[in-house]
N, C-alpha and C. Protein backbone atom coordinates (compact mmCIF):
# COMPACT_ATOMS: atom_id res chain seq x y z
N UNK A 1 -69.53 -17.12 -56.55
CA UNK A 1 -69.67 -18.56 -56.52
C UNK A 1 -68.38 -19.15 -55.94
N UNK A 2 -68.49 -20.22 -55.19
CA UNK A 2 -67.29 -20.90 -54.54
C UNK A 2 -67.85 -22.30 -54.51
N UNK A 3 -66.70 -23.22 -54.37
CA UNK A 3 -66.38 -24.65 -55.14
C UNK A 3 -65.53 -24.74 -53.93
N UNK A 4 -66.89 -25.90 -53.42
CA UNK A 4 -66.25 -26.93 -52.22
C UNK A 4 -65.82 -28.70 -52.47
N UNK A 5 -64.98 -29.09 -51.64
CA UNK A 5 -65.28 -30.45 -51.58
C UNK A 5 -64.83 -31.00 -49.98
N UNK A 6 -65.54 -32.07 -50.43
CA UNK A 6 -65.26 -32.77 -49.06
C UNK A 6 -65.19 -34.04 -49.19
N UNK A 7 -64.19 -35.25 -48.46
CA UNK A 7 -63.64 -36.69 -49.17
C UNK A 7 -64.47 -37.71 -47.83
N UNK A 8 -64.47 -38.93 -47.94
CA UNK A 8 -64.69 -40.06 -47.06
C UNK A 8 -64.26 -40.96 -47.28
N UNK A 9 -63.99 -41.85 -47.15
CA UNK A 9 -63.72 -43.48 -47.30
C UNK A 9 -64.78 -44.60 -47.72
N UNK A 10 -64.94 -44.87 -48.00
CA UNK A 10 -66.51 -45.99 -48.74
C UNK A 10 -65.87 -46.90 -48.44
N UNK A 11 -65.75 -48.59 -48.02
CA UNK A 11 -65.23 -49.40 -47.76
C UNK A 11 -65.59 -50.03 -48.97
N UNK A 12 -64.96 -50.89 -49.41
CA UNK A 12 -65.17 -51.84 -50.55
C UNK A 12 -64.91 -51.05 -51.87
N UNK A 13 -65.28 -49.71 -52.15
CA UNK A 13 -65.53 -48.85 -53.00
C UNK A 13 -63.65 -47.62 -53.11
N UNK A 14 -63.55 -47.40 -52.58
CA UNK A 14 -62.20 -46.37 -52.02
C UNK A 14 -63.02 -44.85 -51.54
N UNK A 15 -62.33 -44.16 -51.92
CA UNK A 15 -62.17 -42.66 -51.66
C UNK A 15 -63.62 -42.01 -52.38
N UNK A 16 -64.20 -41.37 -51.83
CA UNK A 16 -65.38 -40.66 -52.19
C UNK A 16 -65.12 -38.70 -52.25
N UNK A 17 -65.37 -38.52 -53.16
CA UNK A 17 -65.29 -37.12 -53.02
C UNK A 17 -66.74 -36.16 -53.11
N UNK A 18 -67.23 -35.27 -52.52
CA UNK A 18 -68.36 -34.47 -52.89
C UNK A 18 -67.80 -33.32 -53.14
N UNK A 19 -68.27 -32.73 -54.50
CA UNK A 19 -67.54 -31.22 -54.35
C UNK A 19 -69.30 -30.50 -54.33
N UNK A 20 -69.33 -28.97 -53.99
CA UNK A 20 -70.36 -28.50 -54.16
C UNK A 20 -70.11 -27.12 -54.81
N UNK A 21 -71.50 -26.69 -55.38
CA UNK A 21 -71.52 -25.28 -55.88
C UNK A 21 -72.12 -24.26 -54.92
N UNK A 22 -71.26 -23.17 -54.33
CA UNK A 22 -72.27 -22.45 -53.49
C UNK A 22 -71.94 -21.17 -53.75
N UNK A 23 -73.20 -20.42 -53.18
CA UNK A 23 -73.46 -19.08 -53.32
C UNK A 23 -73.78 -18.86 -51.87
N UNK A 24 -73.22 -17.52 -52.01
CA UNK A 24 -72.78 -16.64 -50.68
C UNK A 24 -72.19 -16.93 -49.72
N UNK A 25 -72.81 -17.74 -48.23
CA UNK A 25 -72.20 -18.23 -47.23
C UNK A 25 -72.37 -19.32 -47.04
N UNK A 26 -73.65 -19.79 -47.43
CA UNK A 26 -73.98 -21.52 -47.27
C UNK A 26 -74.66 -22.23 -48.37
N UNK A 27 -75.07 -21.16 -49.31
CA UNK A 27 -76.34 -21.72 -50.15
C UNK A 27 -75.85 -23.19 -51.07
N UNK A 28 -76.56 -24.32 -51.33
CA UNK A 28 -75.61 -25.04 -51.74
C UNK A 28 -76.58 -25.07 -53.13
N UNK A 29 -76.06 -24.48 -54.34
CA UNK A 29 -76.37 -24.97 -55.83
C UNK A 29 -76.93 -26.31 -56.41
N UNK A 30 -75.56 -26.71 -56.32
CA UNK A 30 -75.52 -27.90 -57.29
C UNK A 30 -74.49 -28.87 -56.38
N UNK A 31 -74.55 -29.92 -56.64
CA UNK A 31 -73.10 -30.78 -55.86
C UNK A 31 -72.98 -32.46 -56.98
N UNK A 32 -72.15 -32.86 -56.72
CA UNK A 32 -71.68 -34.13 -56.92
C UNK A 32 -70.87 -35.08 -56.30
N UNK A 33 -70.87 -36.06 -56.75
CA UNK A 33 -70.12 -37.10 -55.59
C UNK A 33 -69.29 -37.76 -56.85
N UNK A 34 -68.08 -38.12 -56.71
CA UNK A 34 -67.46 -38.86 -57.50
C UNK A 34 -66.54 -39.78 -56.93
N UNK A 35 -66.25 -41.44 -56.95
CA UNK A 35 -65.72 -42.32 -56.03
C UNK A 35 -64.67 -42.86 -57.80
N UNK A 36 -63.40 -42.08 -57.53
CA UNK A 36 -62.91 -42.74 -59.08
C UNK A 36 -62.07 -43.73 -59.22
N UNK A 37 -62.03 -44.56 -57.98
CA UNK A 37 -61.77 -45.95 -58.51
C UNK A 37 -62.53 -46.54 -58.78
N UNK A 38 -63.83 -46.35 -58.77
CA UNK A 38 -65.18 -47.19 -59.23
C UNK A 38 -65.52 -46.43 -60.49
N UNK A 39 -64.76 -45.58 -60.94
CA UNK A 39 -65.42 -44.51 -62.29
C UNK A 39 -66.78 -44.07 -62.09
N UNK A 40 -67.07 -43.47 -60.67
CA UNK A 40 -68.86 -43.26 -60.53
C UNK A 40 -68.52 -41.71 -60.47
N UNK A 41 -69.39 -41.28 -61.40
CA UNK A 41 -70.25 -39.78 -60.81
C UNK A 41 -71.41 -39.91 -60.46
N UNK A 42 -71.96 -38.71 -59.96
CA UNK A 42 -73.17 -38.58 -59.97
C UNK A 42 -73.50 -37.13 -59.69
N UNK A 43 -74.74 -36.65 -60.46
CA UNK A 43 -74.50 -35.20 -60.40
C UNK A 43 -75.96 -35.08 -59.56
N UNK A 44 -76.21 -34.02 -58.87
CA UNK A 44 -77.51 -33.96 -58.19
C UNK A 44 -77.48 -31.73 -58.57
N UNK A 45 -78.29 -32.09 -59.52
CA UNK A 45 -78.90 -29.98 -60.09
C UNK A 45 -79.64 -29.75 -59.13
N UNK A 46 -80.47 -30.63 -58.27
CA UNK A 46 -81.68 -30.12 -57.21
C UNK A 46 -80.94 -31.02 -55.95
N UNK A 47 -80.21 -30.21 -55.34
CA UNK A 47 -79.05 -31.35 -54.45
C UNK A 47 -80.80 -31.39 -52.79
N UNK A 48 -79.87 -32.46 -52.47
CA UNK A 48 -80.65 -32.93 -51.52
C UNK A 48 -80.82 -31.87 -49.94
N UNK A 49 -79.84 -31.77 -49.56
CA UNK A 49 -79.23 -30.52 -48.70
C UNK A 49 -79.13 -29.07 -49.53
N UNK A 50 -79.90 -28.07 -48.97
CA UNK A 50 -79.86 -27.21 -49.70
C UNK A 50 -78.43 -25.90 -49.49
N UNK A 51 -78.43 -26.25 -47.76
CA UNK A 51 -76.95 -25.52 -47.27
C UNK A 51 -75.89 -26.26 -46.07
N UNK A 52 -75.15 -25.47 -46.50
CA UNK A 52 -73.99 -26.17 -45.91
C UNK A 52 -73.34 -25.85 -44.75
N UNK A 53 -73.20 -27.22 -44.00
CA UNK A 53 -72.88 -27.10 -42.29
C UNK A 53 -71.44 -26.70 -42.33
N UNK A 54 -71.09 -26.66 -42.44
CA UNK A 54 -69.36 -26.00 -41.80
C UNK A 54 -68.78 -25.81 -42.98
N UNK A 55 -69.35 -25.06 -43.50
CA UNK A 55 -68.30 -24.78 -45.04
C UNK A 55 -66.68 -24.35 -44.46
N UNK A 56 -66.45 -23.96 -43.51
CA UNK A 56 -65.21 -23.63 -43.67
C UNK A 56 -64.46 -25.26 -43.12
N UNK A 57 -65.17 -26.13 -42.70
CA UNK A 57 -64.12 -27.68 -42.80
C UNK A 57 -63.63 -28.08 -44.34
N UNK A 58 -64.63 -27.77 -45.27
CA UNK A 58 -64.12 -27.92 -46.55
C UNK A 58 -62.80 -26.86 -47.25
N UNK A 59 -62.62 -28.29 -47.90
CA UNK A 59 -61.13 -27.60 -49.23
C UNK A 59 -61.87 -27.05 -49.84
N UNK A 60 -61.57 -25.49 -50.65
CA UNK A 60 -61.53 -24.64 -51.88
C UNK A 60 -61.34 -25.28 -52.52
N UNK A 61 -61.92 -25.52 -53.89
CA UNK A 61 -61.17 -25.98 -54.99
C UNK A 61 -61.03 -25.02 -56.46
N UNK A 62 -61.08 -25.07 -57.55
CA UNK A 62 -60.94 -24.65 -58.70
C UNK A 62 -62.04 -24.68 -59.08
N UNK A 63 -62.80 -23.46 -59.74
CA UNK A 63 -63.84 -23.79 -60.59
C UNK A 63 -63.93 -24.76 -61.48
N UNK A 64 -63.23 -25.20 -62.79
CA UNK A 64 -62.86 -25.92 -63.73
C UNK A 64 -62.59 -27.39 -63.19
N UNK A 65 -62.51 -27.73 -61.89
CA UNK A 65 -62.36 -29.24 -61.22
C UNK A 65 -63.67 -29.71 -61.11
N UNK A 66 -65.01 -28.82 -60.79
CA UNK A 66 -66.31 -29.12 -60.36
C UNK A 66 -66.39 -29.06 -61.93
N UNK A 67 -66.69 -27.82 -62.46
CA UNK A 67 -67.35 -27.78 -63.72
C UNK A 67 -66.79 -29.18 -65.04
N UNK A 68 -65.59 -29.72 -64.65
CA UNK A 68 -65.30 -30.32 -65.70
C UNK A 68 -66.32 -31.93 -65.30
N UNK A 69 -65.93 -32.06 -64.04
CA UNK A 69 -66.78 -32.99 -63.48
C UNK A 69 -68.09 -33.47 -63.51
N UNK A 70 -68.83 -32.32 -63.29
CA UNK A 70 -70.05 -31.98 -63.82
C UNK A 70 -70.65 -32.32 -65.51
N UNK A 71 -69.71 -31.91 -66.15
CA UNK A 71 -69.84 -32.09 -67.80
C UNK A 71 -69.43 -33.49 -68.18
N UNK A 72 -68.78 -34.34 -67.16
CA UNK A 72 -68.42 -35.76 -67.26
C UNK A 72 -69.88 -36.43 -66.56
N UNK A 73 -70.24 -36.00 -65.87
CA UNK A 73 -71.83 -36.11 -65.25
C UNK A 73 -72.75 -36.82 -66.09
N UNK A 74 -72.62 -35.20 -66.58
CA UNK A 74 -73.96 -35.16 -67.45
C UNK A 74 -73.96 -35.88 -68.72
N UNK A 75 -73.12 -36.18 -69.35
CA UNK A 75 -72.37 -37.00 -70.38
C UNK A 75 -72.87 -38.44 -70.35
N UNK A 76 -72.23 -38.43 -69.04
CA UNK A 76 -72.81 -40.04 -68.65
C UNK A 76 -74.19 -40.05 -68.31
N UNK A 77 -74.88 -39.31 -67.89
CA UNK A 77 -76.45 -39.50 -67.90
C UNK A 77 -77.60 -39.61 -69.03
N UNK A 78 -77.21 -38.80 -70.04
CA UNK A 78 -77.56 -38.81 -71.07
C UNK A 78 -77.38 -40.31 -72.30
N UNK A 79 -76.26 -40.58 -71.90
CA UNK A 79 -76.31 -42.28 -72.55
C UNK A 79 -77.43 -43.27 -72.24
């Protein structure tokens, strides 16, 4: 398993981040988007895109950066 992300700019909003969960070379798991000057997550378990175009433009990240994220997700969905 490997833990991507990738950032944008949102105007009005700031900095957007998507990290993703993938398996093998492209497969994409799970992903999320988090914009945290707006305090937004959002978690997508059945992500929209199933694989991923240029995984190697994306940053590596830490398992425990997605997964903690994820558990802040789901937290908030459940309310």
């Amino acid at each position: 398993m490997r833990y991507l992300e990738t950032s944008q700019i949102i105007p009005s909003k700031g900095m957007s981040y998507t990290f993703y969960e993938v398996e093998g070379e492209d497969k994409i798991l799970r992903m999320l988007t988090t914009i945290p000057d707006m305090d937004e997550i959002h978690i997508y378990p059945k992500p929209p895109v199933k694989k991923m175009y240029k995984p190697e433009l994306c940053k590596v990240i830490e398992a425990n950066e997605f997964l903690g994220l994820w558990a802040m997700g789901e937290e908030r969905k459940a309310k």
